[in-house]
Protein backbone atom coordinates (compact mmCIF):
# COMPACT_ATOMS: atom_id res chain seq x y z
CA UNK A 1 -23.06 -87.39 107.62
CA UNK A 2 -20.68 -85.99 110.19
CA UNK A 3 -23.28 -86.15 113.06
CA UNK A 4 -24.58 -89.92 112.34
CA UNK A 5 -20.49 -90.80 112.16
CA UNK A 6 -20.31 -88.87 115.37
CA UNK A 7 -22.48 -91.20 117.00
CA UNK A 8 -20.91 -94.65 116.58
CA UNK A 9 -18.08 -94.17 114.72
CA UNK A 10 -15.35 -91.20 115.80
CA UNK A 11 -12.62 -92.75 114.91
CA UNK A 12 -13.25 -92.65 111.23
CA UNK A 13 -13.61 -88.61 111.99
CA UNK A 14 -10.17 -88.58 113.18
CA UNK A 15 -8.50 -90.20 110.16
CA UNK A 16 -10.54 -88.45 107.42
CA UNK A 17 -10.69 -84.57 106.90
CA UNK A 18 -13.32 -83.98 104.61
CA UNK A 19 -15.94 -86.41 104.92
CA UNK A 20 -17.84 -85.63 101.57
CA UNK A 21 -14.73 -86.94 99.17
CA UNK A 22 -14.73 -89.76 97.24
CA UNK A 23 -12.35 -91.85 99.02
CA UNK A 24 -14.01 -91.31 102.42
CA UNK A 25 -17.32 -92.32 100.72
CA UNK A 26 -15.05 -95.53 99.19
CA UNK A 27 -13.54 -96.08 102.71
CA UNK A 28 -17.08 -95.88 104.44
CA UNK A 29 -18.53 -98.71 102.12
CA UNK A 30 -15.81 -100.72 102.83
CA UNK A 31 -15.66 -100.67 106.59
CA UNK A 32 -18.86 -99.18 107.77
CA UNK A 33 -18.51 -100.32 111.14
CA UNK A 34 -15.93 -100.02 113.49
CA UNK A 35 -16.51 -104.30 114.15
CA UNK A 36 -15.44 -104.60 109.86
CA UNK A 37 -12.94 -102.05 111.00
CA UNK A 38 -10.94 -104.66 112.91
CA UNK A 39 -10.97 -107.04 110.48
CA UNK A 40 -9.85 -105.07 107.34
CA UNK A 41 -6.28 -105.62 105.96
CA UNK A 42 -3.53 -102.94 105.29
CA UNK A 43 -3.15 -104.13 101.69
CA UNK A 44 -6.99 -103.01 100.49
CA UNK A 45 -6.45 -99.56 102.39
CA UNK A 46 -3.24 -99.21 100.95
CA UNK A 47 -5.23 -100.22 97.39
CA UNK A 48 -7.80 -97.88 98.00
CA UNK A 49 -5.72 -94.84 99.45
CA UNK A 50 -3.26 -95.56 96.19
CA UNK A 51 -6.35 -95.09 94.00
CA UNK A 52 -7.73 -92.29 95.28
CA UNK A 53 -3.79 -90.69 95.50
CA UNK A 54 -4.39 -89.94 99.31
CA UNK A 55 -0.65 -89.04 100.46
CA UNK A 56 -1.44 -87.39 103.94
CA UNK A 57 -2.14 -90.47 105.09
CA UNK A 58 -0.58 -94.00 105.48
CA UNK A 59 -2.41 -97.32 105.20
CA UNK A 60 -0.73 -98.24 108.53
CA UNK A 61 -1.76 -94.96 109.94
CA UNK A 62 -5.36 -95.53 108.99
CA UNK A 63 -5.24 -99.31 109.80
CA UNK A 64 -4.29 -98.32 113.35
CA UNK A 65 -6.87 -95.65 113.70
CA UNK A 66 -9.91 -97.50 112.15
CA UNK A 67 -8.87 -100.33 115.26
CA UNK A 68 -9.33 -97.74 117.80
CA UNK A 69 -11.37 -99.21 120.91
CA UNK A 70 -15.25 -99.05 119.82
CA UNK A 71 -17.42 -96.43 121.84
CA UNK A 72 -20.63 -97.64 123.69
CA UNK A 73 -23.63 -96.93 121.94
CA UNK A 74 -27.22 -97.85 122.26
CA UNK A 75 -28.84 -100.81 120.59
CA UNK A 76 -29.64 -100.30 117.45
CA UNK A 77 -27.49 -96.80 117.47
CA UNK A 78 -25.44 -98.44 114.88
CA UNK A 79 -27.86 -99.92 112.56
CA UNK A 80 -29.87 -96.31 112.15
CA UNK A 81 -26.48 -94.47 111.59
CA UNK A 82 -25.31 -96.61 108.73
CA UNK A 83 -28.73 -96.67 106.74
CA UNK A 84 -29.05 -92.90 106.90
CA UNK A 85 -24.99 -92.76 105.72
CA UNK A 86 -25.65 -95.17 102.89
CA UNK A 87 -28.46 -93.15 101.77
CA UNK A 88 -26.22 -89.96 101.83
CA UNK A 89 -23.55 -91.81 100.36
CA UNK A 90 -25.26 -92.02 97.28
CA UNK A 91 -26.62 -88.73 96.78
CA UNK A 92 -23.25 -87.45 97.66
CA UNK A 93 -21.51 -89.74 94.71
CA UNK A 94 -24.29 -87.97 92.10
CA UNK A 95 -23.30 -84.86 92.92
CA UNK A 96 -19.65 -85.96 92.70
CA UNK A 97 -20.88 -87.15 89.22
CA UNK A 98 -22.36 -84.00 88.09
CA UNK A 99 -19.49 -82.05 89.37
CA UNK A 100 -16.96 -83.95 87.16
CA UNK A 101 -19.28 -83.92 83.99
CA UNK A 102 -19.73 -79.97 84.68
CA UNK A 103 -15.98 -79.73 84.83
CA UNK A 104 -15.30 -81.71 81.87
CA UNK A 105 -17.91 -79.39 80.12
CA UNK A 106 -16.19 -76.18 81.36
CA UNK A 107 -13.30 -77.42 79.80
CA UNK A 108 -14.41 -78.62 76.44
CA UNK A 109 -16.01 -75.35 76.24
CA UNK A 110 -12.40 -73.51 77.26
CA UNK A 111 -10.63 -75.61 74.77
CA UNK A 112 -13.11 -74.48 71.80
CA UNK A 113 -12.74 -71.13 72.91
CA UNK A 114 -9.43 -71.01 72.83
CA UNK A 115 -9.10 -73.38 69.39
CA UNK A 116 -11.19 -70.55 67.63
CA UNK A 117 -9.51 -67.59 68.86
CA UNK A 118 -5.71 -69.50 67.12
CA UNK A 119 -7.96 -69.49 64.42
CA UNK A 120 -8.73 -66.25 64.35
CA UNK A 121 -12.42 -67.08 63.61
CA UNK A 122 -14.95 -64.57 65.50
CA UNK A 123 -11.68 -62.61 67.24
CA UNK A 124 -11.07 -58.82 66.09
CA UNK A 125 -7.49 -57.83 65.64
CA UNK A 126 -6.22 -61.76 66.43
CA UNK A 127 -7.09 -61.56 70.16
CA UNK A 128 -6.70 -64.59 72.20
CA UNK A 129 -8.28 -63.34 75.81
CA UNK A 130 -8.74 -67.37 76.76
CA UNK A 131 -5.04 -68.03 75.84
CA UNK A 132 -3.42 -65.25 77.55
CA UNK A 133 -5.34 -65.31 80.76
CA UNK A 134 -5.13 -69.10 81.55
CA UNK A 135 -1.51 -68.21 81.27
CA UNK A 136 -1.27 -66.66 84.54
CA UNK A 137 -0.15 -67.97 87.67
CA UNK A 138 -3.28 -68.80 89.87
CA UNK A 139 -5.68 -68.86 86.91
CA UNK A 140 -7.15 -72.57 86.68
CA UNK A 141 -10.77 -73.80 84.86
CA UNK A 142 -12.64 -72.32 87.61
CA UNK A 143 -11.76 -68.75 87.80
CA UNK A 144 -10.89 -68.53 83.90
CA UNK A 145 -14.87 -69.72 83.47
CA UNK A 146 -16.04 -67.47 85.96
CA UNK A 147 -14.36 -64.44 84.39
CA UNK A 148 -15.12 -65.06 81.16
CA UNK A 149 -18.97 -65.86 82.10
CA UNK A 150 -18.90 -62.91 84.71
CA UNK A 151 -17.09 -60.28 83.50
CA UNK A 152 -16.75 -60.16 79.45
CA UNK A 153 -17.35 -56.73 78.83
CA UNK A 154 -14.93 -55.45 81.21
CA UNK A 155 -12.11 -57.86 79.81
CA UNK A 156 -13.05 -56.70 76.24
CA UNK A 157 -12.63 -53.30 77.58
CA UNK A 158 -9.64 -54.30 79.64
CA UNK A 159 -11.05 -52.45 82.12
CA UNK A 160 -8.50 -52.54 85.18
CA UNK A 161 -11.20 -50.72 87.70
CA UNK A 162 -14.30 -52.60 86.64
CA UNK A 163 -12.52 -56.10 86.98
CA UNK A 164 -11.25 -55.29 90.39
CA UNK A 165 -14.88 -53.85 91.63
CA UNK A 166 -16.49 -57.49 90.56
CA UNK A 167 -14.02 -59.46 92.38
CA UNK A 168 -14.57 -57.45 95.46
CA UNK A 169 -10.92 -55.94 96.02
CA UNK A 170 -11.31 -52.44 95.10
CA UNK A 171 -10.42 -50.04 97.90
CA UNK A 172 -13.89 -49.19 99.47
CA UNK A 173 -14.03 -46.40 102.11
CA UNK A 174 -17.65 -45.58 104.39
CA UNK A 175 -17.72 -43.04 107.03
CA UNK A 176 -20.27 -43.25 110.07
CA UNK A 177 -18.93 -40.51 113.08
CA UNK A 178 -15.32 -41.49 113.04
CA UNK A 179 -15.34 -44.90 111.19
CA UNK A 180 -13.63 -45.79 108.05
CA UNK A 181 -13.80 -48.94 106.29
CA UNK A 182 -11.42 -50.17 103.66
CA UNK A 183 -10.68 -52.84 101.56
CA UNK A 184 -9.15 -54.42 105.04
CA UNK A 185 -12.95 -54.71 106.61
CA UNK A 186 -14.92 -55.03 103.42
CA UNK A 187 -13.24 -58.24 101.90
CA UNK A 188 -15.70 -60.00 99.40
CA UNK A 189 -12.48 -61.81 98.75
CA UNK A 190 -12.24 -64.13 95.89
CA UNK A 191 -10.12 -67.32 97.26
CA UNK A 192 -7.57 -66.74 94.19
CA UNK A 193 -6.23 -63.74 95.52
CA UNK A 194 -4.75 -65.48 98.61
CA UNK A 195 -3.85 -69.12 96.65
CA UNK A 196 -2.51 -67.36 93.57
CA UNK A 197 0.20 -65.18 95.56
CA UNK A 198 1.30 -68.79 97.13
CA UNK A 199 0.96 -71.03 93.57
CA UNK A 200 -1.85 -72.61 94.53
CA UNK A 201 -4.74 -71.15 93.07
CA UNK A 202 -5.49 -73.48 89.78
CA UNK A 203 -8.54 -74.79 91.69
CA UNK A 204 -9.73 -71.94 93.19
CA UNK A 205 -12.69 -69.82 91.78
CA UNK A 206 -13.74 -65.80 91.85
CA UNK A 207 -16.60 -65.22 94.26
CA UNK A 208 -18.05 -61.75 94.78
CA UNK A 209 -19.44 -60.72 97.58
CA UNK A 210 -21.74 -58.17 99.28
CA UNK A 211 -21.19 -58.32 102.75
CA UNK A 212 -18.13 -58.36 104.76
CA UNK A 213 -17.31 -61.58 106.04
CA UNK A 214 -13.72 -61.22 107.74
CA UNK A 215 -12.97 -61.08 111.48
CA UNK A 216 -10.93 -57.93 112.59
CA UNK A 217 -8.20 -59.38 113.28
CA UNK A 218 -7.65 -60.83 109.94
CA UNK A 219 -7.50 -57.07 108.73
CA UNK A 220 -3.99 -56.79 107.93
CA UNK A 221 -3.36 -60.10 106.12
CA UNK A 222 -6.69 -59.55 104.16
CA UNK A 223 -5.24 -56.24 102.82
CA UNK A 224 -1.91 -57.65 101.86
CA UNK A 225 -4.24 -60.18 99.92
CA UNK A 226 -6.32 -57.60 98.21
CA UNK A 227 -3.15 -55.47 97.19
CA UNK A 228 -1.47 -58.61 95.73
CA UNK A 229 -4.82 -59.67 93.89
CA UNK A 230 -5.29 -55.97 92.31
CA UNK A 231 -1.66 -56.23 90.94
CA UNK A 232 -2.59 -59.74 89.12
CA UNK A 233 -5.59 -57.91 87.57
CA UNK A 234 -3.75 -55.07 86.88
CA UNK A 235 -0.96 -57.72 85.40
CA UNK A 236 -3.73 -59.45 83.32
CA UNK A 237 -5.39 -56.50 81.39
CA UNK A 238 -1.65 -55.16 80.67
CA UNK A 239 -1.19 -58.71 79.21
CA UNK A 240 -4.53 -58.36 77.27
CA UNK A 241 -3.85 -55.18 76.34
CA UNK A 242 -0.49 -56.67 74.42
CA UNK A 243 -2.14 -59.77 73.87
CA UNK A 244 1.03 -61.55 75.54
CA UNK A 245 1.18 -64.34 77.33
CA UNK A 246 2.78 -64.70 80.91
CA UNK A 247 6.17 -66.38 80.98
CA UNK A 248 8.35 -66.97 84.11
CA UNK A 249 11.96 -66.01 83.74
CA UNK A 250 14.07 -69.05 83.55
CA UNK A 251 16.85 -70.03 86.18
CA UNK A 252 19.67 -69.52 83.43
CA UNK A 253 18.02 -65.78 82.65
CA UNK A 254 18.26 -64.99 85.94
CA UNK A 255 21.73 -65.85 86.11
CA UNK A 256 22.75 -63.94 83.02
CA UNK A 257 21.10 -60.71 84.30
């Protein structure tokens, strides 16, 4: 979709990031050309961005940039570009479909979970594994699902080494001649190591890995990453272990201590 935009229409490039989300695919529909471009008015951009609760952007800012000058293309250029976008428009909004109705699954089946474990119905000793992990800071639907579909035996074991070796951030030496590879080289890195460390990790998911996929000279800021992300595990199975759920200190504790 990016290539056939590329040809007769960069200036929608340069006002959208991701050109797979649902408000680019609304914004496409709506101006497909740059010639309805010109002719569309701030308030249905300003409608549609409001909608879609785009903030990085203004209506004004994309009204000006959607009236760019128009590039030179061959005839017909434009014609073939939009039917082969409108046909990946709509494949794209299925999948966008199926996304949200697998999400909305994951999270009925969190909820029940976590409904039967208060209960105490099917839970030895009154654990409540769902509760206390979703509890912790970077710990959203995706990465609570993928631990609990990944990795049950080692939470019911609260196994601190185990959990650490499937997310890919144990330390991990290999020596060929004089080389030695650590976690710094080898970073199968889940993304909620890096977002959870910075409060922003309630989207992001646990995704081992086999291979090593980061540059050199990411080395040092992908073992600061894997430290902080093998303290949260080690964090978690302390707070399974006690079956006690993560609370921040308040402002008014911290100015009594």
């Amino acid at each position: 979709m990016r290539e056939q935009l590329w040809r007769y229409y960069p200036q929608i490039l340069e006002a959208v990031g991701n050109v797979v989300e649902p408000w680019v695919l609304d914004l496409w529909a709506k101006v497909p050309t740059p010639a309805k471009a010109r002719r569309i008015e701030r308030r249905t951009l300003e409608r549609l961005l409001k909608r879609h609760r785009i903030r990085r952007i203004t209506a004004d800012q994309l009204q000006e940039i959607l009236r760019a000058p128009a590039i030179a293309v061959a005839p017909g250029t434009t014609e073939a570009a939009v039917a082969h976008i409108r046909s990946f428009s709509e494949r794209l909004r299925l999948v966008h479909r199926q996304l949200a109705d697998a999400k909305r699954e994951i999270a009925r089946l969190i909820d029940v979970l976590a409904d039967s474990e208060d209960s105490g119905s099917g839970q030895p000793g009154g654990q409540r594994d769902v509760t206390v992990l979703s509890s912790l800071p970077g710990v959203g639907q995706t990465v609570l699902a993928t631990l609990l579909a990944e990795a049950p035996q080692a939470l019911a074991r609260r196994d601190y080494k185990a959990l650490r070796c499937m997310c890919g951030v144990a330390p991990v030496t290999r020596r060929s001649a004089s080389t030695s590879l650590s976690c710094a080289e080898w970073p199968p890195m889940p993304a909620f190591a890096t977002q959870s460390t910075t409060g922003r990790g309630s989207q992001s998911s646990v995704i081992p890995s086999a291979r090593p996929s980061t540059p050199p000279f990411a080395g040092a800021a992908t073992a600061t990453a894997c430290l902080a992300f093998r303290r949260l595990l080690a964090v978690a199975c302390a707070m399974l272990r006690t079956q006690t759920c993560y609370r921040p200190p308040r402002p008014a504790e911290d100015h009594a201590a």
